[in-house]
N, C-alpha and C. Protein backbone atom coordinates (compact mmCIF):
# COMPACT_ATOMS: atom_id res chain seq x y z
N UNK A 1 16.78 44.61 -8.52
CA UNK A 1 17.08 43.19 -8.43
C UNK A 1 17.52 42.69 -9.80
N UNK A 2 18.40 42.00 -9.82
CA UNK A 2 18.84 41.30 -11.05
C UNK A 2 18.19 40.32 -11.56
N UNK A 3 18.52 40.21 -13.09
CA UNK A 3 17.64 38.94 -13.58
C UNK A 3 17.31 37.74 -13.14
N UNK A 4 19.04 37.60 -12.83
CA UNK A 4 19.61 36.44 -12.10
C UNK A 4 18.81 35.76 -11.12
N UNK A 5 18.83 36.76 -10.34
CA UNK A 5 17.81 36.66 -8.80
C UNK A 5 16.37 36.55 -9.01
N UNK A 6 16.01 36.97 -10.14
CA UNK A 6 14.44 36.91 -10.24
C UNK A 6 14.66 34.96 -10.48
N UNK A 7 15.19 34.91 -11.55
CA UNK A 7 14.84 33.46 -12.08
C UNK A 7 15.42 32.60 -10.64
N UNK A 8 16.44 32.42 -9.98
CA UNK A 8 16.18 31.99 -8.91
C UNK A 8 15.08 31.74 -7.98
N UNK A 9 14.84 32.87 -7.84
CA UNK A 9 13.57 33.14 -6.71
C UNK A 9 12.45 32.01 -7.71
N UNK A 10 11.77 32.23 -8.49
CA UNK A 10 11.23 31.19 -9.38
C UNK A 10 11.45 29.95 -9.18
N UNK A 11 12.97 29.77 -9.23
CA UNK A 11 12.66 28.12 -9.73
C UNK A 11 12.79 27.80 -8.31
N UNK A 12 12.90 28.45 -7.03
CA UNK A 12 13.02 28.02 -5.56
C UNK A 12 11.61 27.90 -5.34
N UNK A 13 10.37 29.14 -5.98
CA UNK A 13 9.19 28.26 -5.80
C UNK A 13 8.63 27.41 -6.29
N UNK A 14 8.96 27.16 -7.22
CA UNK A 14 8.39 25.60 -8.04
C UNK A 14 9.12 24.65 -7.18
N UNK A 15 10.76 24.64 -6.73
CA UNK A 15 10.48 23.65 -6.52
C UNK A 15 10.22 23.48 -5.21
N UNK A 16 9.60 24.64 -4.33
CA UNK A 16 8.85 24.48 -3.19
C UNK A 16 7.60 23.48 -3.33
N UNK A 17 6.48 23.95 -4.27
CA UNK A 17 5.58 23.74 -5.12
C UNK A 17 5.22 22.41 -4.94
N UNK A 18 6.35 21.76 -5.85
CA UNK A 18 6.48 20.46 -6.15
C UNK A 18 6.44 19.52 -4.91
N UNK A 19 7.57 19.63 -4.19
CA UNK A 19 7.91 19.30 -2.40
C UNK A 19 6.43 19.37 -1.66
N UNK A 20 5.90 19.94 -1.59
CA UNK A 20 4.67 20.24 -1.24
C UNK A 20 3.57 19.22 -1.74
N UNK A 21 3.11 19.78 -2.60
CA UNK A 21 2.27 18.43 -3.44
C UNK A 21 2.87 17.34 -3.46
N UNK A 22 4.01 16.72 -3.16
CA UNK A 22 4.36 15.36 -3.15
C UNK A 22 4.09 15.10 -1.74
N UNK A 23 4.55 15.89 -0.99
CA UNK A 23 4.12 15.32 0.53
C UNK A 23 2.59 15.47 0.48
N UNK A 24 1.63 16.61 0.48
CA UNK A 24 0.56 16.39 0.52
C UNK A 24 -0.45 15.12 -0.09
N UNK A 25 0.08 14.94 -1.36
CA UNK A 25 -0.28 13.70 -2.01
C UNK A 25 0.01 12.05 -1.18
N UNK A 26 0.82 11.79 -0.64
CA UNK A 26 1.66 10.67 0.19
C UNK A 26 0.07 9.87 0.76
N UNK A 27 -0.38 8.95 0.63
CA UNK A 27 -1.05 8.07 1.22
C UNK A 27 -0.71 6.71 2.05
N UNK A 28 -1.27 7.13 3.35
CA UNK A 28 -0.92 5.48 3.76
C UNK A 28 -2.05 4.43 3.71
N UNK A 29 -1.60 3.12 4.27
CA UNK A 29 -2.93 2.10 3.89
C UNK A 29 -3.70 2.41 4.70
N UNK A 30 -5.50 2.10 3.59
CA UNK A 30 -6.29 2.15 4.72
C UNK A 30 -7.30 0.90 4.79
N UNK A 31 -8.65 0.61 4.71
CA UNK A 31 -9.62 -0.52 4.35
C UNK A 31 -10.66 0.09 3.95
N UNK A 32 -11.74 -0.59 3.90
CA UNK A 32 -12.36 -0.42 2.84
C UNK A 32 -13.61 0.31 3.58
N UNK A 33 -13.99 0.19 4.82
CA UNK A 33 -14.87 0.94 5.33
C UNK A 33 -14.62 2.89 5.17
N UNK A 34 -13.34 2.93 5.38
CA UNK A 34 -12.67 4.06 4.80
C UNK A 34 -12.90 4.50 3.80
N UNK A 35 -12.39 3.78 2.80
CA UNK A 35 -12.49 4.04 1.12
C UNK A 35 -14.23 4.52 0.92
N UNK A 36 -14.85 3.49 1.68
CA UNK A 36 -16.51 3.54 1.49
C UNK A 36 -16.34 5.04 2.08
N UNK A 37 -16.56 5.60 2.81
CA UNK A 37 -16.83 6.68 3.37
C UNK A 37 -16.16 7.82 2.72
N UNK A 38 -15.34 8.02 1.93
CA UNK A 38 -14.85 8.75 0.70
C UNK A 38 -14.45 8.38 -0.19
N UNK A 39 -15.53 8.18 -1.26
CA UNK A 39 -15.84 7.51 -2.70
C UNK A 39 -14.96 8.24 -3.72
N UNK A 40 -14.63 9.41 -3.47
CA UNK A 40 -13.53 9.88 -4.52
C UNK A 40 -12.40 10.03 -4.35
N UNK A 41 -11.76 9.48 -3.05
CA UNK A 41 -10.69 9.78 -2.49
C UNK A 41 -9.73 8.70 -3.20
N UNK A 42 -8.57 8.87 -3.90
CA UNK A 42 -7.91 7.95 -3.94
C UNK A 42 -7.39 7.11 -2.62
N UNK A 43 -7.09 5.61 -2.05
CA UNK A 43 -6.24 5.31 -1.22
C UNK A 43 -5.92 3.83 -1.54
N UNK A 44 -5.04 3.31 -0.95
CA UNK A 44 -4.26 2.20 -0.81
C UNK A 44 -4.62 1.51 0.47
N UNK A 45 -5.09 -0.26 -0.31
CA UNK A 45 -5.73 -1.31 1.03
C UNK A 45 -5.02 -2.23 0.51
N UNK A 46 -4.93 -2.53 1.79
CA UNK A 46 -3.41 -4.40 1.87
C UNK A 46 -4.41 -5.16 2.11
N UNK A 47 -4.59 -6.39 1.34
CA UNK A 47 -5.12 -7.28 1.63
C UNK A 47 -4.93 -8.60 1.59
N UNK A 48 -5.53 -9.53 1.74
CA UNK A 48 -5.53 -10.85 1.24
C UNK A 48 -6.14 -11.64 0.41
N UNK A 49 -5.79 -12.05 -0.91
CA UNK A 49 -6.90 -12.54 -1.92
C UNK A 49 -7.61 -13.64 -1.14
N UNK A 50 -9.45 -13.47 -1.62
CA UNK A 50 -9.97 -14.50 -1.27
C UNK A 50 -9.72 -15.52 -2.19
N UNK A 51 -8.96 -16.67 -1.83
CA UNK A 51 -9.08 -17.85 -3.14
C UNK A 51 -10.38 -18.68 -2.86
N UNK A 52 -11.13 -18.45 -2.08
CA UNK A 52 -12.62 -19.15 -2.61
C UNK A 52 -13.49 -18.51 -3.16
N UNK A 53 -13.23 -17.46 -3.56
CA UNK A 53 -14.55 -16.72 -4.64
C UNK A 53 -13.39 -16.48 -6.08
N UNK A 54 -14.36 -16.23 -6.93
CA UNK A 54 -13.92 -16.36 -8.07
C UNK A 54 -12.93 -15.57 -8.32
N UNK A 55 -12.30 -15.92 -9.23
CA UNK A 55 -10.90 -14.55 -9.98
C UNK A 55 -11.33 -14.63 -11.46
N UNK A 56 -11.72 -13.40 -11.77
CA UNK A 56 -12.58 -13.47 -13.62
C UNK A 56 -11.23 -12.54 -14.07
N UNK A 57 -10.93 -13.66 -15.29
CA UNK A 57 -10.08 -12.82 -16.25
C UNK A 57 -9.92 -13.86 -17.25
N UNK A 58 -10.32 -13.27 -18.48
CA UNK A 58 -10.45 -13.72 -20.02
C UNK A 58 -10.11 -12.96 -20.96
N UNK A 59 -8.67 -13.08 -21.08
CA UNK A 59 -8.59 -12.22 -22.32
C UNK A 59 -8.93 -12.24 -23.85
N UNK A 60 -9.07 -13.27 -23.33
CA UNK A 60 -10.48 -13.39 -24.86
C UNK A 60 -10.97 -12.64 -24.87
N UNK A 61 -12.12 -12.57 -24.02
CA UNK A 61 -13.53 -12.00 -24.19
C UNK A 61 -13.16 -10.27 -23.58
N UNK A 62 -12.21 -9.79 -23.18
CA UNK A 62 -11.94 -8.32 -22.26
C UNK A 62 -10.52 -8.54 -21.75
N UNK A 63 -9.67 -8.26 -22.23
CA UNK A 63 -8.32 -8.24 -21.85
C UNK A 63 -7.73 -7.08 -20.90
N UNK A 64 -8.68 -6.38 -20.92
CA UNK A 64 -8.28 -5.20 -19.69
C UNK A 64 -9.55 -5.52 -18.86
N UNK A 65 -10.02 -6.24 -18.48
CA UNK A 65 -11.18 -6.28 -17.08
C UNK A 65 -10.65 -7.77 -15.99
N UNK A 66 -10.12 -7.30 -15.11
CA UNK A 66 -9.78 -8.41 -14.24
C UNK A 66 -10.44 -8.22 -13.03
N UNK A 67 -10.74 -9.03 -12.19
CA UNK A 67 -11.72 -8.78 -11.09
C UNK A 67 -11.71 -10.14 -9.92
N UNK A 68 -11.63 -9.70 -8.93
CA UNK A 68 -11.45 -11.13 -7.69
C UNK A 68 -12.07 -10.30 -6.09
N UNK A 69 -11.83 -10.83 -5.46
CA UNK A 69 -12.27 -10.61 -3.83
C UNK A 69 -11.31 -10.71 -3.23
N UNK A 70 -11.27 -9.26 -2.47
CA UNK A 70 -10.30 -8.91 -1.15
C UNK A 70 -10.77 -8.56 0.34
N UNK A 71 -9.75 -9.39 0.86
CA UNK A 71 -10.37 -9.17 2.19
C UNK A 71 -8.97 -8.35 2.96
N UNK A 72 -9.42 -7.29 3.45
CA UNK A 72 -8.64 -6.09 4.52
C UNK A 72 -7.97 -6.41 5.56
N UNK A 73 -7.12 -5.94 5.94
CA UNK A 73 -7.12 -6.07 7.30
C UNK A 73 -7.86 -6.36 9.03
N UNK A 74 -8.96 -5.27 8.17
CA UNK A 74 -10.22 -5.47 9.17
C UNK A 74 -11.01 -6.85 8.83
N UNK A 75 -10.65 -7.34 7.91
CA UNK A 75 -11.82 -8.35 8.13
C UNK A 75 -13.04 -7.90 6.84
N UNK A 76 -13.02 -7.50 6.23
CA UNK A 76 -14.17 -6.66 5.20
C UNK A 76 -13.52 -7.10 3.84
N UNK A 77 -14.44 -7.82 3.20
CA UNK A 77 -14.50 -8.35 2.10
C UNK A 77 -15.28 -7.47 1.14
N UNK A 78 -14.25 -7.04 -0.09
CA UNK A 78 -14.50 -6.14 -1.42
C UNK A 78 -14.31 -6.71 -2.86
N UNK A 79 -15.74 -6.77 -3.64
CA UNK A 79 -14.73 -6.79 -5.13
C UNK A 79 -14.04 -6.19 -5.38
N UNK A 80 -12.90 -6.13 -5.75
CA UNK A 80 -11.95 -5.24 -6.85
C UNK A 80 -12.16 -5.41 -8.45
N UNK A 81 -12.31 -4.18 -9.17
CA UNK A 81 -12.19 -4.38 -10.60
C UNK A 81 -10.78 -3.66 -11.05
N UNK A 82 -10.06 -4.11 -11.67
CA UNK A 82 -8.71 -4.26 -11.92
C UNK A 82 -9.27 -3.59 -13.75
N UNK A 83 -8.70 -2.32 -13.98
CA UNK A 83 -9.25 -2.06 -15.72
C UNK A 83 -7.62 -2.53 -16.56
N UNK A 84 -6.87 -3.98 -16.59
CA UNK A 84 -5.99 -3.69 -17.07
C UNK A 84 -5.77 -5.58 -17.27
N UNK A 85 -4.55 -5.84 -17.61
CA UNK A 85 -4.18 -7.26 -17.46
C UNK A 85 -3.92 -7.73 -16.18
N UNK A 86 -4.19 -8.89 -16.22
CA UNK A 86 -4.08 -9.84 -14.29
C UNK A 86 -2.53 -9.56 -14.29
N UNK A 87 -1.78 -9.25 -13.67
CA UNK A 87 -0.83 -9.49 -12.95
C UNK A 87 -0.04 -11.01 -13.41
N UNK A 88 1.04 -11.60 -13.27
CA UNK A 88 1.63 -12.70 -13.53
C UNK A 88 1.84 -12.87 -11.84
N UNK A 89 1.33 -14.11 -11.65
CA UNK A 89 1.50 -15.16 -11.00
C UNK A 89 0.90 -14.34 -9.71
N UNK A 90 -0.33 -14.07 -9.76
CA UNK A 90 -1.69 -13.14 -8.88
C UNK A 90 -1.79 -14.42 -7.99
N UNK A 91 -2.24 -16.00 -8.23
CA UNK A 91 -3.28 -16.38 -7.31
C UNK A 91 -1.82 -16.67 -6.33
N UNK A 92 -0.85 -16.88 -6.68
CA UNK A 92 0.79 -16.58 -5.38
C UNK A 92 0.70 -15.63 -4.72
N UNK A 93 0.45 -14.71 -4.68
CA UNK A 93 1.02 -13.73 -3.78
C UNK A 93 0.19 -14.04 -2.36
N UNK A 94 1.13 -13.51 -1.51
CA UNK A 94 0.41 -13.48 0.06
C UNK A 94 -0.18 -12.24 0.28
N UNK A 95 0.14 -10.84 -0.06
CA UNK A 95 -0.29 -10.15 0.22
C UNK A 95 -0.45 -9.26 -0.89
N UNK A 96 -1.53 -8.42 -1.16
CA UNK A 96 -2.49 -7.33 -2.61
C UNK A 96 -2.53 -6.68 -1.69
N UNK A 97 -2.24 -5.06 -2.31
CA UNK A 97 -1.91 -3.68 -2.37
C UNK A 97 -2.62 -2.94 -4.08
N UNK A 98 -3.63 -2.56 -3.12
CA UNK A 98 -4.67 -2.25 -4.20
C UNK A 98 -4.33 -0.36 -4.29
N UNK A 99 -4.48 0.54 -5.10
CA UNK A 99 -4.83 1.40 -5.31
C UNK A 99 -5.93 1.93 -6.21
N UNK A 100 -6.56 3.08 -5.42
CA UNK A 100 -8.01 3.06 -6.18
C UNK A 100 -8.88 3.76 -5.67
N UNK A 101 -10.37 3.61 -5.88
CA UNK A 101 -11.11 4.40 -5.72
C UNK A 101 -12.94 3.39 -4.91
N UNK A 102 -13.76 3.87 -4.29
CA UNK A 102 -14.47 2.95 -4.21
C UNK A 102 -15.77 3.81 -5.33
N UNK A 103 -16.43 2.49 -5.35
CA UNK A 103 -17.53 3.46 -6.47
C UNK A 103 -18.68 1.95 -6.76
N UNK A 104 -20.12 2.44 -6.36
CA UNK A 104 -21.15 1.50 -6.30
C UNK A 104 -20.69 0.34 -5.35
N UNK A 105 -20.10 0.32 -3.90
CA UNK A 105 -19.93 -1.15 -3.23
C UNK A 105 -19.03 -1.95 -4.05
N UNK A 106 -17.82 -1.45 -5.07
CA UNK A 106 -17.17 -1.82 -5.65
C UNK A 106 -15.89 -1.30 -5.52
N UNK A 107 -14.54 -1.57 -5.22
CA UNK A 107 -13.20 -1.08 -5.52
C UNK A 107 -12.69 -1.28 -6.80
N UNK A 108 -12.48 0.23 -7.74
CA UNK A 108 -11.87 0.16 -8.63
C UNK A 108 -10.35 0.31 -8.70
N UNK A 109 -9.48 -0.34 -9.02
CA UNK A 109 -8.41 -0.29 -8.75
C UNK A 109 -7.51 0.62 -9.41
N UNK A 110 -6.94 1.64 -9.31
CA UNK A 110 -5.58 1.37 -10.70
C UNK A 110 -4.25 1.20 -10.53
N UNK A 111 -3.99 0.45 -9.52
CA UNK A 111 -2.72 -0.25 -9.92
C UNK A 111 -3.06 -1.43 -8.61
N UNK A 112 -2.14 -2.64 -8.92
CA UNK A 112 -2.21 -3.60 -8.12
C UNK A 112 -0.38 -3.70 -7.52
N UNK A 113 -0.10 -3.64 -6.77
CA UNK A 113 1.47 -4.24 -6.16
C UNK A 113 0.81 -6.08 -5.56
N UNK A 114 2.01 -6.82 -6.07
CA UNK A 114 1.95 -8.08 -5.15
C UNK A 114 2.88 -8.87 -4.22
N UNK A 115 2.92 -8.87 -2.80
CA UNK A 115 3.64 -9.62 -1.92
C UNK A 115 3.88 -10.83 -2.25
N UNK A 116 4.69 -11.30 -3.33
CA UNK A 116 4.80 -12.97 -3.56
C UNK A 116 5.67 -13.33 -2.17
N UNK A 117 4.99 -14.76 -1.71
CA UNK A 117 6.22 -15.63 -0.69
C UNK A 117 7.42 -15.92 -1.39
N UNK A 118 8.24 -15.76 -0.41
CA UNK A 118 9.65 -15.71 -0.43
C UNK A 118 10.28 -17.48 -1.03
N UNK A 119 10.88 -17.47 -2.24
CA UNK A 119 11.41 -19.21 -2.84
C UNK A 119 12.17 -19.38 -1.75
N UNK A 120 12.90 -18.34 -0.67
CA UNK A 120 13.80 -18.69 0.49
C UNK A 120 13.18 -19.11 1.10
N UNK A 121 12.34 -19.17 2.22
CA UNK A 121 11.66 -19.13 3.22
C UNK A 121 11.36 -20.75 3.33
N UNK A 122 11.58 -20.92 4.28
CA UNK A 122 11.73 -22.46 4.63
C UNK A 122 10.53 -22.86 6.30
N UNK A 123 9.97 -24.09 5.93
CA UNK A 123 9.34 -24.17 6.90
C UNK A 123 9.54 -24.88 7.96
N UNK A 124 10.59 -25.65 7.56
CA UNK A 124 11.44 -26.42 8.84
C UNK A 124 12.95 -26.30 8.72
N UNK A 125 13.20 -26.51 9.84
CA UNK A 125 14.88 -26.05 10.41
C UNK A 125 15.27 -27.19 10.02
N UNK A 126 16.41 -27.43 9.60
CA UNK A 126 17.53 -28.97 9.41
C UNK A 126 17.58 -29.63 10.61
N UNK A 127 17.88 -30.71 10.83
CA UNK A 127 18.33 -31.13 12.50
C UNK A 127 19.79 -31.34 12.40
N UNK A 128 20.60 -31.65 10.99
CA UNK A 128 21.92 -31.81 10.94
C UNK A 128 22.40 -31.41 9.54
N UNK A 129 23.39 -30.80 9.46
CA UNK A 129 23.59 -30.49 8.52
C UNK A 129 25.59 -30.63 8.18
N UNK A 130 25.69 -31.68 7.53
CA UNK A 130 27.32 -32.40 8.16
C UNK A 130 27.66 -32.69 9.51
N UNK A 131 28.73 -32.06 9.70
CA UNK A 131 28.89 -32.37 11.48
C UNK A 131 28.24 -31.52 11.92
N UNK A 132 27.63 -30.51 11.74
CA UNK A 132 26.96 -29.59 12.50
C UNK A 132 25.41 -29.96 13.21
N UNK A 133 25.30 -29.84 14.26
CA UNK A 133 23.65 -30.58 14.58
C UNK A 133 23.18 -29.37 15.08
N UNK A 134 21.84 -29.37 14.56
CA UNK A 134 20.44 -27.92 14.96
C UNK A 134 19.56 -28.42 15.55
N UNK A 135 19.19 -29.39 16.50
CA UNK A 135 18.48 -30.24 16.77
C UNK A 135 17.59 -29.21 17.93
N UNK A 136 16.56 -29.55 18.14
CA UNK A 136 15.82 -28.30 19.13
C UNK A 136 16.09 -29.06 20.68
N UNK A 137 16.74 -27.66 21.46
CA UNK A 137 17.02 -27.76 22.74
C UNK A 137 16.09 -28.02 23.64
């Protein structure tokens, strides 16, 4: 066999390798009763910030510790501890996409994605708009 062919054959298994561990790695969302039930598992929960419990972040006093309450899909309300800076414009978003880990009845996060509402999104229809009328049938 030629050199040639050896180093081929090689780099066809790496990048088998690779292909592999990326699909194996792939997580979809889950909640938190989940997460609870495998504490070392990394996964990803969509939620909804609670805005009636607190959102702690002082960068004064800890500039990487941010921390608030999420509630799941299911209905199951979690702290999250966030080890990093809040996010810009956190208490907006409609929907948190947590990644992380659970550990002591706590979600540690490490990374946050945020669903901000859309500046498009309109909550009422025009009824006229020049000569044109939208008026409901």
């Amino acid at each position: 066999m030629k050199r040639v062919h050896i180093i081929l054959i090689i780099v066809l298994v790496v990048i088998i390798g690779i292909v592999i561990s990326t699909v194996a790695d792939t997580s979809t969302y889950t909640d938190f009763a989940t997460a609870e039930k495998n504490p070392g598992k990394e996964v990803q929960i969509i939620g909804k910030l609670n805005k009636n419990k607190p959102i702690l972040y002082d960068s004064k006093i800890n500039a990487n510790h941010f921390s608030f309450y999420l509630i799941d899909n299911k209905g199951i309300e979690k702290m999250v501890v966030y080890h990093d800076a809040k996010p810009q414009d956190f208490e907006k978003s409609e929907n948190v996409v947590v990644s992380g880990k659970m550990k002591n009845n706590i979600f540690i996060a490490s990374s946050i994605l945020l669903k901000c509402p859309s500046k498009y999104k309109s909550d009422s229809i025009p009824e006229q708009f020049g000569e044109r009328n939208f008026g409901k049938k």
